[in-house]
N, C-alpha and C. Protein backbone atom coordinates (compact mmCIF):
# COMPACT_ATOMS: atom_id res chain seq x y z
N UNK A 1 -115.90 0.72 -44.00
CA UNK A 1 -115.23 0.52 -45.23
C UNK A 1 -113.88 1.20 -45.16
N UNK A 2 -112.69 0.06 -45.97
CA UNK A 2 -111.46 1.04 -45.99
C UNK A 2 -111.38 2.29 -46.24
N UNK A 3 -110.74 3.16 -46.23
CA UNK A 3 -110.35 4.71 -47.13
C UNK A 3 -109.57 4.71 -48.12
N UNK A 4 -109.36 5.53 -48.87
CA UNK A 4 -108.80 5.38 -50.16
C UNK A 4 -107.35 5.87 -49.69
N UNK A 5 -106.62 5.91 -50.43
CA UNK A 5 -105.19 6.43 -50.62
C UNK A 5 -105.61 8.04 -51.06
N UNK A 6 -106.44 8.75 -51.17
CA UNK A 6 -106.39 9.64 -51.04
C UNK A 6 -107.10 10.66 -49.55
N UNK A 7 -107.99 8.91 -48.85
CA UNK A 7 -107.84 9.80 -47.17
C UNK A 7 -107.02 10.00 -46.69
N UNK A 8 -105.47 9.82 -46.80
CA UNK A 8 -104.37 9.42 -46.08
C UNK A 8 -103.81 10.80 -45.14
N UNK A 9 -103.85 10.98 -44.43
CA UNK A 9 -103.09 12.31 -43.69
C UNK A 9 -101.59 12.43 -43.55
N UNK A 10 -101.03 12.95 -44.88
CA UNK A 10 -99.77 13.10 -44.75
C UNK A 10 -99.15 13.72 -43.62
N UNK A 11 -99.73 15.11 -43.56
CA UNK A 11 -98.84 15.64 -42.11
C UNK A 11 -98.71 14.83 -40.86
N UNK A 12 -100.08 13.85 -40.76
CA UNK A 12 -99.94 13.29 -39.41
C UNK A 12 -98.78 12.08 -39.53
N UNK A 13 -98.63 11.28 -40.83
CA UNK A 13 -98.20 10.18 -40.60
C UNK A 13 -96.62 11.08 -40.76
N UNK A 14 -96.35 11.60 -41.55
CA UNK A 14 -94.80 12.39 -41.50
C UNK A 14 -94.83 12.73 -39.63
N UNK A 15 -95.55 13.45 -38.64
CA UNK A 15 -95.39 13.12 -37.71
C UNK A 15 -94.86 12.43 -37.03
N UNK A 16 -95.95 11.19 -36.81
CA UNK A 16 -95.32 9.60 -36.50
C UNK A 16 -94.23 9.68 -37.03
N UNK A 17 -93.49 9.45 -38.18
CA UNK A 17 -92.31 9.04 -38.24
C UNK A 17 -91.42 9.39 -37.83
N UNK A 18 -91.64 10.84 -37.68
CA UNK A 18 -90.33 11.72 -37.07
C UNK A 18 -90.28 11.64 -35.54
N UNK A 19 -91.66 11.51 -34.50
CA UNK A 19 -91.86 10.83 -33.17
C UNK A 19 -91.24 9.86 -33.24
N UNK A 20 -91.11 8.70 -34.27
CA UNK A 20 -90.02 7.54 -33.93
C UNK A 20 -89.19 7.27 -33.50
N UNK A 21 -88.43 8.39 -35.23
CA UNK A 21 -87.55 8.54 -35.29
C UNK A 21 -86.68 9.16 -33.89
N UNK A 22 -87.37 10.16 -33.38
CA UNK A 22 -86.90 10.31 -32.10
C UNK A 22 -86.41 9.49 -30.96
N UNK A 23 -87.51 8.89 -30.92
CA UNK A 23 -87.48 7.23 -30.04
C UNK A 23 -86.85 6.69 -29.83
N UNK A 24 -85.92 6.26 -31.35
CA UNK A 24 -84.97 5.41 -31.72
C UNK A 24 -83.58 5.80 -31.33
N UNK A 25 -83.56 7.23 -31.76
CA UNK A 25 -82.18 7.69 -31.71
C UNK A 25 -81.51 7.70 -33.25
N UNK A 26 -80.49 8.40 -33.02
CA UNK A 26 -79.54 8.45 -34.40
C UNK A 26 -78.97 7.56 -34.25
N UNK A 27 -78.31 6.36 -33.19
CA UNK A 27 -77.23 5.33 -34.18
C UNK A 27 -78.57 4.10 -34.39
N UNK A 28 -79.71 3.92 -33.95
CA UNK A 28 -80.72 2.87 -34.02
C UNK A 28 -80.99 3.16 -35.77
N UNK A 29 -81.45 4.29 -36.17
CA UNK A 29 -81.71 4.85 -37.52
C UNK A 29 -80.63 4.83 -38.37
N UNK A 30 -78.93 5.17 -38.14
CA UNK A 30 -78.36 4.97 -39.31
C UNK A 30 -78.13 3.72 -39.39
N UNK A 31 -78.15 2.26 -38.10
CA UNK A 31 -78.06 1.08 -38.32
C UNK A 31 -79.14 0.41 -38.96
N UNK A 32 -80.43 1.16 -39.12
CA UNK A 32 -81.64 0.36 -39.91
C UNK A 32 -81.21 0.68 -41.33
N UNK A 33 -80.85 2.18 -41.81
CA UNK A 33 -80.59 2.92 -43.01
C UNK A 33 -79.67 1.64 -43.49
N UNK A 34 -78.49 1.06 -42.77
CA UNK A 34 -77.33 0.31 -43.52
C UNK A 34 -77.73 -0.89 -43.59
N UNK A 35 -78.82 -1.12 -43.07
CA UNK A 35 -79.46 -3.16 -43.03
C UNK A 35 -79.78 -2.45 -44.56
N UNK A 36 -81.21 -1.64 -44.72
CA UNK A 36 -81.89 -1.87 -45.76
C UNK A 36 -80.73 -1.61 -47.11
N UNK A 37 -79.71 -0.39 -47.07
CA UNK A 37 -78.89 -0.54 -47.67
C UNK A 37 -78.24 -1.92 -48.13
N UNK A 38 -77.74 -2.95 -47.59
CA UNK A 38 -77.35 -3.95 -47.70
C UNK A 38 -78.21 -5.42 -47.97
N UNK A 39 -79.91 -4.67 -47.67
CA UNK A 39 -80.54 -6.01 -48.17
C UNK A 39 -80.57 -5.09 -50.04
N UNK A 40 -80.75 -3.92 -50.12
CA UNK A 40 -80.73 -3.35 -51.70
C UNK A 40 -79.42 -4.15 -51.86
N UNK A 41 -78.52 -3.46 -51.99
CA UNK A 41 -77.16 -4.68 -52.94
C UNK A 41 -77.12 -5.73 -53.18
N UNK A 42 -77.62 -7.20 -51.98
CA UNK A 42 -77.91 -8.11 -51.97
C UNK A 42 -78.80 -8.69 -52.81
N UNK A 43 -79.82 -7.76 -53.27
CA UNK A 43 -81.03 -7.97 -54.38
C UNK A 43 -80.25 -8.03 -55.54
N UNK A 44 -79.40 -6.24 -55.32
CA UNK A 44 -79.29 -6.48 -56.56
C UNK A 44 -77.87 -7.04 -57.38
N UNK A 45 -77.36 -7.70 -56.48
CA UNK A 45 -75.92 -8.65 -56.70
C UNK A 45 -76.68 -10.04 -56.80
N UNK A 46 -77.38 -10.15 -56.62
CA UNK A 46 -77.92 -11.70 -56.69
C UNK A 46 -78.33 -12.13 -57.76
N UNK A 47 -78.63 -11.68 -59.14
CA UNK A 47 -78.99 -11.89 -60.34
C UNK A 47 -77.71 -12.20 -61.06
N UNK A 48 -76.56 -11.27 -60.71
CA UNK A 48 -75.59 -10.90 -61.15
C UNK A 48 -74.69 -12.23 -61.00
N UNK A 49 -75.10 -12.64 -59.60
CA UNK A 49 -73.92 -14.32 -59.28
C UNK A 49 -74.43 -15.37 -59.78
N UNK A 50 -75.89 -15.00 -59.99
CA UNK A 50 -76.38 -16.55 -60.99
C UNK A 50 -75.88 -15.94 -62.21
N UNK A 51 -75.84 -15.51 -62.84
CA UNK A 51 -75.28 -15.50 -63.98
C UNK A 51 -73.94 -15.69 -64.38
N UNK A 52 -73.18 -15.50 -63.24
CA UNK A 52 -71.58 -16.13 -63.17
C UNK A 52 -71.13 -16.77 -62.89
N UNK A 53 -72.43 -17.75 -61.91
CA UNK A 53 -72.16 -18.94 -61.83
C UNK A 53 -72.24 -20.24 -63.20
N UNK A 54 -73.32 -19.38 -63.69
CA UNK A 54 -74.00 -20.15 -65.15
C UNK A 54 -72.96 -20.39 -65.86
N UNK A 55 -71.98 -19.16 -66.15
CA UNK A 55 -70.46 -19.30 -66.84
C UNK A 55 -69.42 -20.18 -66.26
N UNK A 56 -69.59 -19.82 -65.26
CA UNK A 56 -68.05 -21.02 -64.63
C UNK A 56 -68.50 -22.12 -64.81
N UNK A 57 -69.78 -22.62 -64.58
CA UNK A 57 -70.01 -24.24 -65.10
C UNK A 57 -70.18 -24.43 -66.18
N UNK A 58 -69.96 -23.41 -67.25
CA UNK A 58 -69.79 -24.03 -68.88
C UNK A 58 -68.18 -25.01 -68.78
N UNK A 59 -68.30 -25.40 -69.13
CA UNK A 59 -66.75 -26.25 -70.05
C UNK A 59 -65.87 -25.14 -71.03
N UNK A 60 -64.84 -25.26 -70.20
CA UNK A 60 -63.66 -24.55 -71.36
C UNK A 60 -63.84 -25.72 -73.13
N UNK A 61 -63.90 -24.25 -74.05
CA UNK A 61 -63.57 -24.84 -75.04
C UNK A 61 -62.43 -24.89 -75.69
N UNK A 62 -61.99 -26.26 -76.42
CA UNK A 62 -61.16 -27.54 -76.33
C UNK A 62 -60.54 -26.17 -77.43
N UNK A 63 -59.29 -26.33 -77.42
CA UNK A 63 -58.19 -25.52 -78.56
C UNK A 63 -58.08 -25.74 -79.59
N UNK A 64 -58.31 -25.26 -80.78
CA UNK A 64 -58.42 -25.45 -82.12
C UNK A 64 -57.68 -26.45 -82.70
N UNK A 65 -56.03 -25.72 -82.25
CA UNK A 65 -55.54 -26.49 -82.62
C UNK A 65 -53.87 -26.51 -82.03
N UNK A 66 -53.48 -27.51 -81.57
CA UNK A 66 -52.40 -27.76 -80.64
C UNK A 66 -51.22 -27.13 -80.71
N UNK A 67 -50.12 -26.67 -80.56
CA UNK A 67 -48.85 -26.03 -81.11
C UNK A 67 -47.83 -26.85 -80.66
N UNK A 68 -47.53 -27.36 -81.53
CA UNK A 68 -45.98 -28.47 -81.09
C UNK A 68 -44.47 -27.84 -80.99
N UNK A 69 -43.92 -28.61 -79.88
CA UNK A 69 -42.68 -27.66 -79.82
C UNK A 69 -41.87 -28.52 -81.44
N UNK A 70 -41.17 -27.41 -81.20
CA UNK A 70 -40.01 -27.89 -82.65
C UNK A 70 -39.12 -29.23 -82.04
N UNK A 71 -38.36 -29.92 -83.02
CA UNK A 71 -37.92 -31.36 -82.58
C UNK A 71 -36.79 -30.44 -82.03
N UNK A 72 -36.25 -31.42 -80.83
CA UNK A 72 -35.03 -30.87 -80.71
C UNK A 72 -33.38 -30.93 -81.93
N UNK A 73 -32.71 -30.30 -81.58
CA UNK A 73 -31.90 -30.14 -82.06
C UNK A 73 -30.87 -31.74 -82.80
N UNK A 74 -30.41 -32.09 -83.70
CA UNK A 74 -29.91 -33.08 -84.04
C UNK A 74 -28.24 -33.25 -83.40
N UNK A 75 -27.70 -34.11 -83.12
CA UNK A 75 -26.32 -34.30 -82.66
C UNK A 75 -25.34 -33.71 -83.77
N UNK A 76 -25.57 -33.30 -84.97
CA UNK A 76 -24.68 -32.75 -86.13
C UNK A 76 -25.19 -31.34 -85.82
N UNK A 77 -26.76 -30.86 -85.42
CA UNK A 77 -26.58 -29.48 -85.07
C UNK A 77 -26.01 -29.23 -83.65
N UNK A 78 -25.96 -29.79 -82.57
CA UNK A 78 -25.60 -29.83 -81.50
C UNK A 78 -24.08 -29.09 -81.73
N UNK A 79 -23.28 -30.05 -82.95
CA UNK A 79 -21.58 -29.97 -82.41
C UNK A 79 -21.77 -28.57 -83.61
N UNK A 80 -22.34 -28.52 -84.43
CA UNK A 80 -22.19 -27.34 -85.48
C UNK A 80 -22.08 -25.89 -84.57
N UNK A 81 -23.32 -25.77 -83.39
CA UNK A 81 -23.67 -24.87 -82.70
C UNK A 81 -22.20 -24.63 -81.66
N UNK A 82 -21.97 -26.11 -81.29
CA UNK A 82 -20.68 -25.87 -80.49
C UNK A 82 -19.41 -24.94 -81.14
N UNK A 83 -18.90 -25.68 -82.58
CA UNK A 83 -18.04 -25.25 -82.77
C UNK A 83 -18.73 -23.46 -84.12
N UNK A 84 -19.57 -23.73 -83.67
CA UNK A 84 -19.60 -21.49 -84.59
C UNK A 84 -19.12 -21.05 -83.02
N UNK A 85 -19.33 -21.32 -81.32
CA UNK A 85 -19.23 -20.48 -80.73
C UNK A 85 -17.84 -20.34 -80.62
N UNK A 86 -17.19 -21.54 -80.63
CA UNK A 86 -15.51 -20.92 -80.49
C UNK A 86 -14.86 -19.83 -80.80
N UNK A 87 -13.80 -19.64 -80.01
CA UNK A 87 -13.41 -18.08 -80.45
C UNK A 87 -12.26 -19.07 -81.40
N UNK A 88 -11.35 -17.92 -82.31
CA UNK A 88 -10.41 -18.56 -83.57
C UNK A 88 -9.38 -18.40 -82.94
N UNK A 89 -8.70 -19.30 -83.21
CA UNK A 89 -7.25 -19.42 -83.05
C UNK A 89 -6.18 -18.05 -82.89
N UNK A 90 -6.29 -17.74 -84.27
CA UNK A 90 -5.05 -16.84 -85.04
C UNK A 90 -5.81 -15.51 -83.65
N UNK A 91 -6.81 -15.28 -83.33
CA UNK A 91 -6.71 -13.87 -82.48
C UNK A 91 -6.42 -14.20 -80.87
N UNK A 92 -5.54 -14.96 -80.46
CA UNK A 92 -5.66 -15.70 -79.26
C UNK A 92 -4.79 -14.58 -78.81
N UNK A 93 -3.99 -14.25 -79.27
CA UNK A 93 -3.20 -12.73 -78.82
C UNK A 93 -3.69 -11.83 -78.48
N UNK A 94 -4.68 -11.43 -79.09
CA UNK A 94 -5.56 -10.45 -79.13
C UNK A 94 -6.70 -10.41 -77.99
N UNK A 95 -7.00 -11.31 -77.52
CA UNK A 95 -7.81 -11.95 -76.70
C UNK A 95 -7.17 -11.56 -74.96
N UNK A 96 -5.75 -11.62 -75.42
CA UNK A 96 -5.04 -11.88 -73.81
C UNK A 96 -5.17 -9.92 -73.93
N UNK A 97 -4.86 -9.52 -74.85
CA UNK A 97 -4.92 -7.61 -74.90
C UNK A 97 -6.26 -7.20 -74.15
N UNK A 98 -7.15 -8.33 -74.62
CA UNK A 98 -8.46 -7.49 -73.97
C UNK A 98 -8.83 -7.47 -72.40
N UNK A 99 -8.33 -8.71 -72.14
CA UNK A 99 -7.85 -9.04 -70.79
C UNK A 99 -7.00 -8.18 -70.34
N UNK A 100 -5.97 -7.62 -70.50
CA UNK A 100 -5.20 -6.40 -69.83
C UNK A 100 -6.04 -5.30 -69.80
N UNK A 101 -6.85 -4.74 -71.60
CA UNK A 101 -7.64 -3.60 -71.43
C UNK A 101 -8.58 -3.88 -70.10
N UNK A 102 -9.08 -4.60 -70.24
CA UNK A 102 -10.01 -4.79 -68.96
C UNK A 102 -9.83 -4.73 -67.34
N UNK A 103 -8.77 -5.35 -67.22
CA UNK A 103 -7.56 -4.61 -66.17
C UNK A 103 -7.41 -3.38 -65.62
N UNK A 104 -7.27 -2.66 -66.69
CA UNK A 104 -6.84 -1.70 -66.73
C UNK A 104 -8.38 -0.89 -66.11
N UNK A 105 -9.30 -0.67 -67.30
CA UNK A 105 -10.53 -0.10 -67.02
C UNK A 105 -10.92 -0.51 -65.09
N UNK A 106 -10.48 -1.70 -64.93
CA UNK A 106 -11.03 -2.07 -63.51
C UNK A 106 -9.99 -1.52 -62.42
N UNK A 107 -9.68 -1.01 -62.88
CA UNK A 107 -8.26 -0.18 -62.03
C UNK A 107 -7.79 -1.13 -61.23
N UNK A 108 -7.34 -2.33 -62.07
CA UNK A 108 -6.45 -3.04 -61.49
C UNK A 108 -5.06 -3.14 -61.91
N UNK A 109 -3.77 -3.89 -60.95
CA UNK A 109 -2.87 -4.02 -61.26
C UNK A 109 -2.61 -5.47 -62.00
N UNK A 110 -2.20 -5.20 -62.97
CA UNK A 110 -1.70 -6.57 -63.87
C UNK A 110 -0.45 -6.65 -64.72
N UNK A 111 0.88 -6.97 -64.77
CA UNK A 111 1.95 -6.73 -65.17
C UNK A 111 2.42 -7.86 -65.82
N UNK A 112 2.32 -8.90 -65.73
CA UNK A 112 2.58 -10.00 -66.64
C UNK A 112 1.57 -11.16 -66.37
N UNK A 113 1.58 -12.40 -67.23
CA UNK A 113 0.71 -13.23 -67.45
C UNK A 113 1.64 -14.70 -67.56
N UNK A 114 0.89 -15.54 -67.55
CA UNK A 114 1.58 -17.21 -68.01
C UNK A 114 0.64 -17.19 -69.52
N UNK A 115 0.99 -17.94 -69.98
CA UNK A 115 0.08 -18.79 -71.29
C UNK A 115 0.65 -20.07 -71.45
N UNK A 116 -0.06 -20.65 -72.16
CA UNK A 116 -0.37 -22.00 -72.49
C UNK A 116 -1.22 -22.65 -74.05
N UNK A 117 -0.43 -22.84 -74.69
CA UNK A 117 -1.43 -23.43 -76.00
C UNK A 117 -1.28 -24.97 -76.07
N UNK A 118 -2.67 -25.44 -76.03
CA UNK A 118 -3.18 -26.85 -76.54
C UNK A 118 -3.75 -27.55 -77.27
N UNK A 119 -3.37 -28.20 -77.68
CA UNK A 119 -4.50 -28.88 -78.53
C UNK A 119 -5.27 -30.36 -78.29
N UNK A 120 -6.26 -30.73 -78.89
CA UNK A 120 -7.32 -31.74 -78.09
C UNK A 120 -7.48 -32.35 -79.98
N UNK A 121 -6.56 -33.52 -80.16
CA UNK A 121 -7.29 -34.15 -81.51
C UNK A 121 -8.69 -35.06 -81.08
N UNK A 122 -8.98 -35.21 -80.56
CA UNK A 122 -10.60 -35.65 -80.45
C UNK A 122 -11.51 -35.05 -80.87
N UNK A 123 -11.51 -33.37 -80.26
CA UNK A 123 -12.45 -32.26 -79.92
C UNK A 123 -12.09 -31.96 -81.50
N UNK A 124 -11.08 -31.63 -81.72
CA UNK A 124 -10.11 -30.65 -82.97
C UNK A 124 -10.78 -29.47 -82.39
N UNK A 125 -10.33 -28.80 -80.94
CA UNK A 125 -10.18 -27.76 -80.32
C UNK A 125 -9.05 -27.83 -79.40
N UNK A 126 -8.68 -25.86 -79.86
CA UNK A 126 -7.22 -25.78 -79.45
C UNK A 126 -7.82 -24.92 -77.84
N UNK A 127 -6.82 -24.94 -76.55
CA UNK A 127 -7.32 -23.67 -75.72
C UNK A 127 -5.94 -23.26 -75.38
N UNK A 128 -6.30 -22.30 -74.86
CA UNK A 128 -5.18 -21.34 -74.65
C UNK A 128 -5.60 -20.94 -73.19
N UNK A 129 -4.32 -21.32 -72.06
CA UNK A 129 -4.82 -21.29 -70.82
C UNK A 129 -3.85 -19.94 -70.98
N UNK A 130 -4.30 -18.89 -69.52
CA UNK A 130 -3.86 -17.72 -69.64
C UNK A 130 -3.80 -17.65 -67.81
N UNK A 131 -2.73 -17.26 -67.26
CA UNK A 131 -2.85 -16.86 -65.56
C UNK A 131 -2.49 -15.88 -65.54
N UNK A 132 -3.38 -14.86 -64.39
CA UNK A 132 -2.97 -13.60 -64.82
C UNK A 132 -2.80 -13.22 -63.06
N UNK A 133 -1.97 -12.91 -62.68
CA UNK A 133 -1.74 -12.33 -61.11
C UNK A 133 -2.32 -10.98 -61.15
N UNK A 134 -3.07 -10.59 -60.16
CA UNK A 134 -3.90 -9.52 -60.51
C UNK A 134 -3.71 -9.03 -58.75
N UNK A 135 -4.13 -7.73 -58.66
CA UNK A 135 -4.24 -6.87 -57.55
C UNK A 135 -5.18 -5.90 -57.44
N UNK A 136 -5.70 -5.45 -56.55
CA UNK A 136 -6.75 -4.51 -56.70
C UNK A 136 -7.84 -4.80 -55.43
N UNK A 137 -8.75 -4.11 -55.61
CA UNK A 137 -10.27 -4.22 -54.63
C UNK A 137 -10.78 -5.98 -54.91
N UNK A 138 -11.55 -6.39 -54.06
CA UNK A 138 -12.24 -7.73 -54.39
C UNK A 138 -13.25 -7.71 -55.36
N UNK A 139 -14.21 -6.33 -55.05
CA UNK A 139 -15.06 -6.51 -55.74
C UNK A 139 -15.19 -6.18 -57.22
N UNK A 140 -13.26 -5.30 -57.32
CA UNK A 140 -13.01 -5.04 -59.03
C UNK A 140 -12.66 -6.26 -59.80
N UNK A 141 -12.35 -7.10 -58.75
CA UNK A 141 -11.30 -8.21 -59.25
C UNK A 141 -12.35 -9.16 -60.01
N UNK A 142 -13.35 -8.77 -58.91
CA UNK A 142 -15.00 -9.88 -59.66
C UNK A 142 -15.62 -9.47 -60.79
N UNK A 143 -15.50 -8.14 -60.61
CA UNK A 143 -15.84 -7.32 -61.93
C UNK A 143 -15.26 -7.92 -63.13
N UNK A 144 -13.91 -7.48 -63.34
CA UNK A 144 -12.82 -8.33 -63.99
C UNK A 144 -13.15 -9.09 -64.64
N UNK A 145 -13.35 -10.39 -63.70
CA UNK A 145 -13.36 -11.43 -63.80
C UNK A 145 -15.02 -11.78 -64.70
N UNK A 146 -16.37 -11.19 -64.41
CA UNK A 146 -17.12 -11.47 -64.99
C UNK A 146 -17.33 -10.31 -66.60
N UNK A 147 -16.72 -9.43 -66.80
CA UNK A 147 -16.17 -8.59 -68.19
C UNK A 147 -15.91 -9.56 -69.16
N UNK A 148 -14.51 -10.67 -68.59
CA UNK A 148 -13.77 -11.03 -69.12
C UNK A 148 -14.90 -12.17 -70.20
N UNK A 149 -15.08 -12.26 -69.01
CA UNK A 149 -16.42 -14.06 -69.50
C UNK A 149 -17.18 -13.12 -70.71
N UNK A 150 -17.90 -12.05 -70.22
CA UNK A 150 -18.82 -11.71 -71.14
C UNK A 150 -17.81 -11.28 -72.49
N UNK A 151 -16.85 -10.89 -72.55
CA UNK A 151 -15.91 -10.17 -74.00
C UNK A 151 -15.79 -11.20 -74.44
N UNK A 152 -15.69 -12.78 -73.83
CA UNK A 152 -15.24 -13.84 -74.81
C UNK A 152 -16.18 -14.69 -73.88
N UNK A 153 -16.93 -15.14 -75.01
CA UNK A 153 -18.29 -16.01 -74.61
C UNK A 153 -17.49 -17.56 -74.87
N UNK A 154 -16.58 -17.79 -75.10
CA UNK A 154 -16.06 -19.39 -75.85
C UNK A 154 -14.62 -19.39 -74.22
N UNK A 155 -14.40 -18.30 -73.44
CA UNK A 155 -13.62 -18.84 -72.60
C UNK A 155 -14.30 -19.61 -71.32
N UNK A 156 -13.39 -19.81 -70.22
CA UNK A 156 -14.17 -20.21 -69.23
C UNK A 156 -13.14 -19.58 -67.67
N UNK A 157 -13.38 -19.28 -66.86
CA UNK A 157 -12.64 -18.92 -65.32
C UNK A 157 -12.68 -20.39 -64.63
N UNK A 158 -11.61 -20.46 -64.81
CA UNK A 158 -11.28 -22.25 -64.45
C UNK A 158 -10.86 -21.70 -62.81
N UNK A 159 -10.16 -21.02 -62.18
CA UNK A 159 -9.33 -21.11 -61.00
C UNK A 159 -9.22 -20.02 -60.61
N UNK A 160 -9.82 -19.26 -59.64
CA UNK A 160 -9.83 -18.19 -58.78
C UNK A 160 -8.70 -18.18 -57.36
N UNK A 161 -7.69 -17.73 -57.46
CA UNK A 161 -7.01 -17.49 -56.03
C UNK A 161 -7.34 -16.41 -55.20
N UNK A 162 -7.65 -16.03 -53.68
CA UNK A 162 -7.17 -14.92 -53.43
C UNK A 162 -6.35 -14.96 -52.10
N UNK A 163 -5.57 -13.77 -51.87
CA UNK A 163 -4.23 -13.50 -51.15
C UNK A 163 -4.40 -12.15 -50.60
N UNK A 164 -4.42 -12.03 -49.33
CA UNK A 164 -4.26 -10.41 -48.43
C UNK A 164 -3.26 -10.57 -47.31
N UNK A 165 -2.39 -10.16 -47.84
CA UNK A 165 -1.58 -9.70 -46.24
C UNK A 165 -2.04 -9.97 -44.99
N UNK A 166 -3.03 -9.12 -44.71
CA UNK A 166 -3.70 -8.56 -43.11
C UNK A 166 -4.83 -8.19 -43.57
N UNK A 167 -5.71 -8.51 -42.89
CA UNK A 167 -7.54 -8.39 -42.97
C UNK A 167 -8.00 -7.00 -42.92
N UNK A 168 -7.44 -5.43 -42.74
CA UNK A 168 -7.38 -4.06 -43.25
C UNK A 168 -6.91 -3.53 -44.44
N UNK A 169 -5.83 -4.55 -44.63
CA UNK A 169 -6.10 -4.16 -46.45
C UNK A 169 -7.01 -4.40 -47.19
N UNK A 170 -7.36 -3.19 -47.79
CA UNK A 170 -8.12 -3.34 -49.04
C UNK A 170 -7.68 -4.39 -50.35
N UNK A 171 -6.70 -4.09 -50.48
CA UNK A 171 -6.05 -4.52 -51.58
C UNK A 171 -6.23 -5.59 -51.58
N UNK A 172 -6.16 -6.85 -52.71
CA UNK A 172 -6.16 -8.51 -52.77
C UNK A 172 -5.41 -8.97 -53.87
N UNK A 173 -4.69 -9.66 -53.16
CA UNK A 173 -3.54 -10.54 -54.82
C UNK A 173 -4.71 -11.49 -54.95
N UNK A 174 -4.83 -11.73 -56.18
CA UNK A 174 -5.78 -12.67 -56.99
C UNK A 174 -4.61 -13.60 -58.03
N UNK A 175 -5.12 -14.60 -58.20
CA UNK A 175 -4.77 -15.52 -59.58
C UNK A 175 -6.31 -16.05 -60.35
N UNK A 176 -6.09 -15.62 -61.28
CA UNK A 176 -6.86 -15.75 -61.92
C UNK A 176 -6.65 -17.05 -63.55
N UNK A 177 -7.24 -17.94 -63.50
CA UNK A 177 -7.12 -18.81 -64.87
C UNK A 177 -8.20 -18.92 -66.02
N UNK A 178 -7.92 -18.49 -66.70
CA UNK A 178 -9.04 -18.05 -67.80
C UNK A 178 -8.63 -19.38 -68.96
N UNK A 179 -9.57 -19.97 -69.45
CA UNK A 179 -8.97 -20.82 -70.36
C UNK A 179 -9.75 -20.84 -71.59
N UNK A 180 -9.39 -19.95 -73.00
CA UNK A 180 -10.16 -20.05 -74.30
C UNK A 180 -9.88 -21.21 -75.18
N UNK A 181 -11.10 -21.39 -75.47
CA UNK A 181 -11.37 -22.58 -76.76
C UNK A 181 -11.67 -21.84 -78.02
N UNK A 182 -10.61 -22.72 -78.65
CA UNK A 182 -10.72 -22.15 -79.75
C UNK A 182 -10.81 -23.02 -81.16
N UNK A 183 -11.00 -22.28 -82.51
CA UNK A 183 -11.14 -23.25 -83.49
C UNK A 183 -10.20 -22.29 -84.34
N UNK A 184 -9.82 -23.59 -85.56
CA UNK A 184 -8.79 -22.63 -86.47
C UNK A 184 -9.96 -22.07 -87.55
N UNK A 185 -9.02 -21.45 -87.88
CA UNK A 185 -9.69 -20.24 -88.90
C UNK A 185 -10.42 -20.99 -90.15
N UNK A 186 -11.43 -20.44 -90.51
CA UNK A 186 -12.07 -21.21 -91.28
C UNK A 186 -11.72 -21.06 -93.02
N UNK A 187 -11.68 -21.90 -93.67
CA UNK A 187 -10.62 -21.40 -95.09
C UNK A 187 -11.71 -20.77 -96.10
């Protein structure tokens, strides 16, 4: 007849195991330690992926409710938007000052200018072309040149020149054409 679980001879079978264990060696034993390790995770990750699989095959649910873009803009707001950005007429003077201040800050040389006033009866926009001979570093001159754009959002840099002596100078003659649009003053 079997024996019970309480004939069991602990000391002897702790024995045996540790005789095995001998047997085996230490990398045979920590490679069994990391199987059974890895069949445990496997158990217990496997409940875990049916259940996330169960989710990914639900169906996304459908959006309440849609969000429409706004209509676009109408051809009367189109030219409205055009003409608020213009810069005004009457400060077109004032405009060429900021252009020198800016010059100046860029430690460039600038001593006189061309101008030009036009008008466009189609548009009923006036511009005011401006050339400015400029001197200095290249990369102040770009500087400059992108200041200028940002201080007056309604001009545009129509015509970039540049001019060096000899390929060791620093220095660069530039021409520069800036051309503002403008609207008259509003009554």
């Amino acid at each position: 007849m079997a024996g019970s679980l309480n004939d069991v001879n602990l000391p002897a079978l702790l024995l045996r195991a540790r005789i095995a264990v001998l047997r085996l060696g230490a990398p045979a034993c920590v490679a069994m330690a990391l199987c059974a390790a890895g069949v445990a995770a496997w158990a217990w990750l496997l409940p875990h992926r049916a259940e996330q699989a169960r989710v990914m095959a639900q169906p996304l649910p459908a959006p309440s409710t849609l969000v429409t873009p706004p209509p676009p803009p109408s051809a009367n707001q189109n030219l409205a938007a055009f003409y608020e950005t213009l810069g005004e007429k009457r400060y077109a003077e004032q405009q060429v000052k900021v252009l020198f201040d800016l010059a100046a800050k860029s430690s460039l040389t600038l001593n006189q200018g061309e101008y030009k006033a036009a008008y466009d009866k189609a548009s009923r926009v006036s511009t005011y072309q401006i050339i400015l001979p400029v001197k200095g570093p290249y990369q102040s001159i770009w500087q400059f040149a992108m200041q200028g754009l940002r201080a007056m959002p309604y001009a545009s840099l129509d015509e970039v020149g540049f001019r060096r002596d000899t390929i060791a100078d620093p220095t660069v003659e530039a021409r520069l054409r800036f051309t503002l649009y403008l609207k008259d003053a509003e009554p």
